[in-house]
N, C-alpha and C. Protein backbone atom coordinates (compact mmCIF):
# COMPACT_ATOMS: atom_id res chain seq x y z
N UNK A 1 -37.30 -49.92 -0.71
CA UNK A 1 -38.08 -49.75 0.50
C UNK A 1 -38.89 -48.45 0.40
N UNK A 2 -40.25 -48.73 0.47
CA UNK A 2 -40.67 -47.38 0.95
C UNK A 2 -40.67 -46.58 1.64
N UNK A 3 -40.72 -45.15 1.77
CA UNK A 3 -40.33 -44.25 2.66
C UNK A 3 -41.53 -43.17 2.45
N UNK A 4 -41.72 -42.79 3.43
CA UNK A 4 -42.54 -41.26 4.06
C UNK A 4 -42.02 -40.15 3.19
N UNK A 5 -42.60 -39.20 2.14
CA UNK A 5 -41.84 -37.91 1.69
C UNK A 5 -42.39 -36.97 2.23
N UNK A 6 -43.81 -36.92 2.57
CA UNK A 6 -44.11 -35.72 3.19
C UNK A 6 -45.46 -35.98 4.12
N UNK A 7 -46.18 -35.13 4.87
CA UNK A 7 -47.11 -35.54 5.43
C UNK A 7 -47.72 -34.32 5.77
N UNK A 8 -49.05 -34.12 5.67
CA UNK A 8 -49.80 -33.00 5.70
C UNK A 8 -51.09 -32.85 7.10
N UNK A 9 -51.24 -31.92 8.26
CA UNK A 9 -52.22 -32.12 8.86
C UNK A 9 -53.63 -31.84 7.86
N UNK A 10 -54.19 -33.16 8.32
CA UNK A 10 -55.73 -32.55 7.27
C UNK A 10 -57.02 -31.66 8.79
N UNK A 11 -57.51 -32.76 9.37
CA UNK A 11 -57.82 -32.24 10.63
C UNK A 11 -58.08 -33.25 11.60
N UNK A 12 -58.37 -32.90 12.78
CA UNK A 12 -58.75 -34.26 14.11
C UNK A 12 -57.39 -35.25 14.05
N UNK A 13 -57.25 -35.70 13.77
CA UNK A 13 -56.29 -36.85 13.77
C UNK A 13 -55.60 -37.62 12.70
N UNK A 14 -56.56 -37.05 11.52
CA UNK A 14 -56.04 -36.66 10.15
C UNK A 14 -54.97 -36.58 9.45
N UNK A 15 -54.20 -37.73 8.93
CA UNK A 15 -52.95 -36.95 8.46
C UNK A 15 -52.50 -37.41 6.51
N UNK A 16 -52.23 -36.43 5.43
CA UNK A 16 -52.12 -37.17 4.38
C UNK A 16 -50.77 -37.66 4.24
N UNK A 17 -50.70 -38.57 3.88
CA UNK A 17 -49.07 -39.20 4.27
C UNK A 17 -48.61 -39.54 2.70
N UNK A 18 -47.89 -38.42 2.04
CA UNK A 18 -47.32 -39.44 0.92
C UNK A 18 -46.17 -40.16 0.89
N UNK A 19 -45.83 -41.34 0.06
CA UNK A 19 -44.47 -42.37 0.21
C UNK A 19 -43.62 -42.09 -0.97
N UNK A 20 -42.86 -42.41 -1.24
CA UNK A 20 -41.69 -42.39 -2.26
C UNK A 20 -42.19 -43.18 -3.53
N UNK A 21 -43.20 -44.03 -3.19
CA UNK A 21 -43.83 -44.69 -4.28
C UNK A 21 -44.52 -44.30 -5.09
N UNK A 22 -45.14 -42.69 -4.81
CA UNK A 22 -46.31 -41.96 -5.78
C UNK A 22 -47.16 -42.17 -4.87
N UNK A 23 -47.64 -43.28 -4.00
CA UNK A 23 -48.72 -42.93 -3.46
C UNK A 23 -48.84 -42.27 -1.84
N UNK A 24 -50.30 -41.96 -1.77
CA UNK A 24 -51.06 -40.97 -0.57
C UNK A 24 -51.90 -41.91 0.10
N UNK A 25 -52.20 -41.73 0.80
CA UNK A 25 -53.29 -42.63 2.10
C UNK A 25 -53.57 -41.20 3.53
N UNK A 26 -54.52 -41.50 3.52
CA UNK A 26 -55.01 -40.66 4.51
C UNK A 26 -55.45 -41.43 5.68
N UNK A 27 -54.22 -41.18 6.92
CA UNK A 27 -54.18 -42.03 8.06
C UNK A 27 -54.84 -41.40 9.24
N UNK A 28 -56.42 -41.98 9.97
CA UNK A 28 -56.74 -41.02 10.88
C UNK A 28 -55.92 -41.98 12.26
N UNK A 29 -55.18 -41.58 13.19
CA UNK A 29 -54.52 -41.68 14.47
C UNK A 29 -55.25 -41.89 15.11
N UNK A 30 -56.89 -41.10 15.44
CA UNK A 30 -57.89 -40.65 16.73
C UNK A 30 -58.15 -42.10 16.90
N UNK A 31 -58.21 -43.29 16.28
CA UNK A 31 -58.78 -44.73 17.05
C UNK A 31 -57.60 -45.25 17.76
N UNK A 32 -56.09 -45.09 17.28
CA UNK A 32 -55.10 -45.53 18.11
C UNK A 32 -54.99 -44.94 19.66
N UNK A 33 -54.87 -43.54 19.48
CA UNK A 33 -54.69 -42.68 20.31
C UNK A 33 -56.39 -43.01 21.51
N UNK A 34 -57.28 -42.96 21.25
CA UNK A 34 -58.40 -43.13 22.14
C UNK A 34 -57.90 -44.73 22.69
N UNK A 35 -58.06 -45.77 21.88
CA UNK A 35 -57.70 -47.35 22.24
C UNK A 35 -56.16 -47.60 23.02
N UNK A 36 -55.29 -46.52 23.21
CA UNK A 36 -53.93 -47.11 23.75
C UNK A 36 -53.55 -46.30 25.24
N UNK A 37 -54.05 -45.74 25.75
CA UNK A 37 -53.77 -45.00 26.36
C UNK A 37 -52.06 -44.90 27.47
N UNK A 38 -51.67 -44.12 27.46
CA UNK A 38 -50.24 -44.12 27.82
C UNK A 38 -49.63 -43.05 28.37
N UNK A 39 -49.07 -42.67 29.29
CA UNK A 39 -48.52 -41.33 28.94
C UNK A 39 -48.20 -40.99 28.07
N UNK A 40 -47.28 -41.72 27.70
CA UNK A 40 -46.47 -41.22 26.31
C UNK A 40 -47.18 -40.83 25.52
N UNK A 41 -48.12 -41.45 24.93
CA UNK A 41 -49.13 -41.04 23.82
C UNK A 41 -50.55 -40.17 24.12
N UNK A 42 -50.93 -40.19 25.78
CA UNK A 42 -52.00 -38.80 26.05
C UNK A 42 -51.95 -37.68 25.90
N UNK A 43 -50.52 -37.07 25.40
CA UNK A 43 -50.15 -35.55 25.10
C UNK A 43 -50.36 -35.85 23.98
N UNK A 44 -50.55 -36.62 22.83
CA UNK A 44 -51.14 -36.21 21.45
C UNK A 44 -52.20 -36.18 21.29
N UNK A 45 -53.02 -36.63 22.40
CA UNK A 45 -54.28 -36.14 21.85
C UNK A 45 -55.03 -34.93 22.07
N UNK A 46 -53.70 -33.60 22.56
CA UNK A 46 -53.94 -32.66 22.33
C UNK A 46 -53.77 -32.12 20.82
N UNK A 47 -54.58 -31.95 20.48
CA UNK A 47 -54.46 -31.25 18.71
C UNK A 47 -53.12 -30.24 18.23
N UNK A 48 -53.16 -29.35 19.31
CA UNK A 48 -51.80 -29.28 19.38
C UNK A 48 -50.32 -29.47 19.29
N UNK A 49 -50.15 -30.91 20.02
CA UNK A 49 -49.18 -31.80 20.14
C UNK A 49 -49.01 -32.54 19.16
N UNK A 50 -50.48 -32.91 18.56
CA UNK A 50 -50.48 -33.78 17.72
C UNK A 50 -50.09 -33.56 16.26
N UNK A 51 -50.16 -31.83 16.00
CA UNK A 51 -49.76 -31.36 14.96
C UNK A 51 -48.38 -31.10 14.92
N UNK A 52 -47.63 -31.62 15.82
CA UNK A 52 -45.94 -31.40 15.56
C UNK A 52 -45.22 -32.24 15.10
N UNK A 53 -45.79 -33.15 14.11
CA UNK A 53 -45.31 -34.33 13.60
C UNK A 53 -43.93 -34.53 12.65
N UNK A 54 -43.02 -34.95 12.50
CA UNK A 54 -42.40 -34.33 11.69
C UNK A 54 -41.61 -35.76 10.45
N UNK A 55 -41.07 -35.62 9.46
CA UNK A 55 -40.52 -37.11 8.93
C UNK A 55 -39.21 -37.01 9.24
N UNK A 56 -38.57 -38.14 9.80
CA UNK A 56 -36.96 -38.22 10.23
C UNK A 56 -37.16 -39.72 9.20
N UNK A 57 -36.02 -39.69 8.92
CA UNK A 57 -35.30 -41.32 8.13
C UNK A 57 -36.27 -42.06 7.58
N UNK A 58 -37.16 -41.24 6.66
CA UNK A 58 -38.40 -42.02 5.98
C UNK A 58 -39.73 -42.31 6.50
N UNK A 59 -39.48 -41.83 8.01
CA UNK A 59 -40.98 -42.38 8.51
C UNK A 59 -41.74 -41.10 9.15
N UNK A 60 -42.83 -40.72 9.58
CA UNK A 60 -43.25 -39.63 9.87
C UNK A 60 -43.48 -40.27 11.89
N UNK A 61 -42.80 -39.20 12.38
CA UNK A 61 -42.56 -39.08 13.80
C UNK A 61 -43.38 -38.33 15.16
N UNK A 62 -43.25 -38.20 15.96
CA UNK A 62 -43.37 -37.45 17.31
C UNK A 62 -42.63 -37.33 18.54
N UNK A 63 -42.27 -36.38 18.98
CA UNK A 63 -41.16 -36.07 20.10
C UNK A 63 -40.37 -35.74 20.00
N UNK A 64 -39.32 -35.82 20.35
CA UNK A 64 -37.85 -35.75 20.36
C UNK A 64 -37.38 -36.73 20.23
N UNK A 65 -37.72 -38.06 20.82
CA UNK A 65 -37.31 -39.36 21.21
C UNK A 65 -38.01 -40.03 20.56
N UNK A 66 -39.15 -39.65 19.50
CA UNK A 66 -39.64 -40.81 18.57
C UNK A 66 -40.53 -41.36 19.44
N UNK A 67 -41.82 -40.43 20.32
CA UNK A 67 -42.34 -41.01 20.65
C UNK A 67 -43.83 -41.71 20.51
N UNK A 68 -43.93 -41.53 19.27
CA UNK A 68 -44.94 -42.04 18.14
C UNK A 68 -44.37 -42.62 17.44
N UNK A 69 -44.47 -43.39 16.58
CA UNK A 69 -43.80 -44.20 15.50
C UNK A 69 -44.13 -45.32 14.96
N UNK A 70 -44.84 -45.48 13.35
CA UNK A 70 -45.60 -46.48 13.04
C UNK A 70 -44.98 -47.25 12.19
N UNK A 71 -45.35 -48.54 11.60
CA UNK A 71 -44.59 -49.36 10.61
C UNK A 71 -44.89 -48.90 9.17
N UNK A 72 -44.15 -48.78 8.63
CA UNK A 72 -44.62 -48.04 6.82
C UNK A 72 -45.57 -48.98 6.48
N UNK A 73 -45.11 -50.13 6.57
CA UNK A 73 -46.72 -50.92 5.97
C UNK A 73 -47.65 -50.20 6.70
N UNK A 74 -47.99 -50.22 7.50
CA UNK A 74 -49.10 -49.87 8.28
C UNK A 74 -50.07 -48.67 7.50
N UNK A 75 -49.01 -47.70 7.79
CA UNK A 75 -49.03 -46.18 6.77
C UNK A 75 -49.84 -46.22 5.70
N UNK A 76 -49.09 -46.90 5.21
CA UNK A 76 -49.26 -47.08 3.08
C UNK A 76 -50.60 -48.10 3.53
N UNK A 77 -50.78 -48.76 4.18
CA UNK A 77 -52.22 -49.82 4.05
C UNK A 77 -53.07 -48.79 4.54
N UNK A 78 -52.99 -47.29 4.93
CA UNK A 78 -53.93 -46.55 5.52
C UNK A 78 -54.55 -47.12 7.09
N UNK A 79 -53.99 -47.46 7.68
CA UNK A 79 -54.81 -48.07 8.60
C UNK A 79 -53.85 -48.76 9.75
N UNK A 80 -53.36 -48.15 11.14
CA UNK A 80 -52.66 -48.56 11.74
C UNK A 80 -53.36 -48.99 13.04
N UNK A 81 -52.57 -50.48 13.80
CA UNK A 81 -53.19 -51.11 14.50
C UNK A 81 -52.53 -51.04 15.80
């Protein structure tokens, strides 16, 4: 299974995400985050907030409570829906 090893802010919404597989994809967030609107997810689109991302159990996160959270396919296809 693939897994998240590290993840880098690049900028805006920007993030380089590498996997356990060797590879990198550069995932921009800013179309999810504008298209979903939520509470939960309107505090990331402070740049701020949005840079506190962190990887728990292979996947790269937000909150305390995991309140971001994408499918690794998604990730690794660069492009989350």
């Amino acid at each position: 299974m693939t897994r998240v090893v590290d993840a880098q802010y690049i900028s805006d919404y920007k993030i380089r995400i590498s996997f356990s597989d060797l590879t990198q994809q550069v995932v921009d967030f800013g179309p999810f985050l504008a298209e979903h609107p939520h509470l939960q997810y309107d505090k990331y689109k402070n740049p701020a907030h949005f840079k506190k991302f962190k990887i728990e159990s292979g996947n790269i996160v937000w909150g305390k409570d995991w309140d971001l959270i994408f499918p690794i396919d998604q990730l690794h296809a660069g492009k989350i829906s």
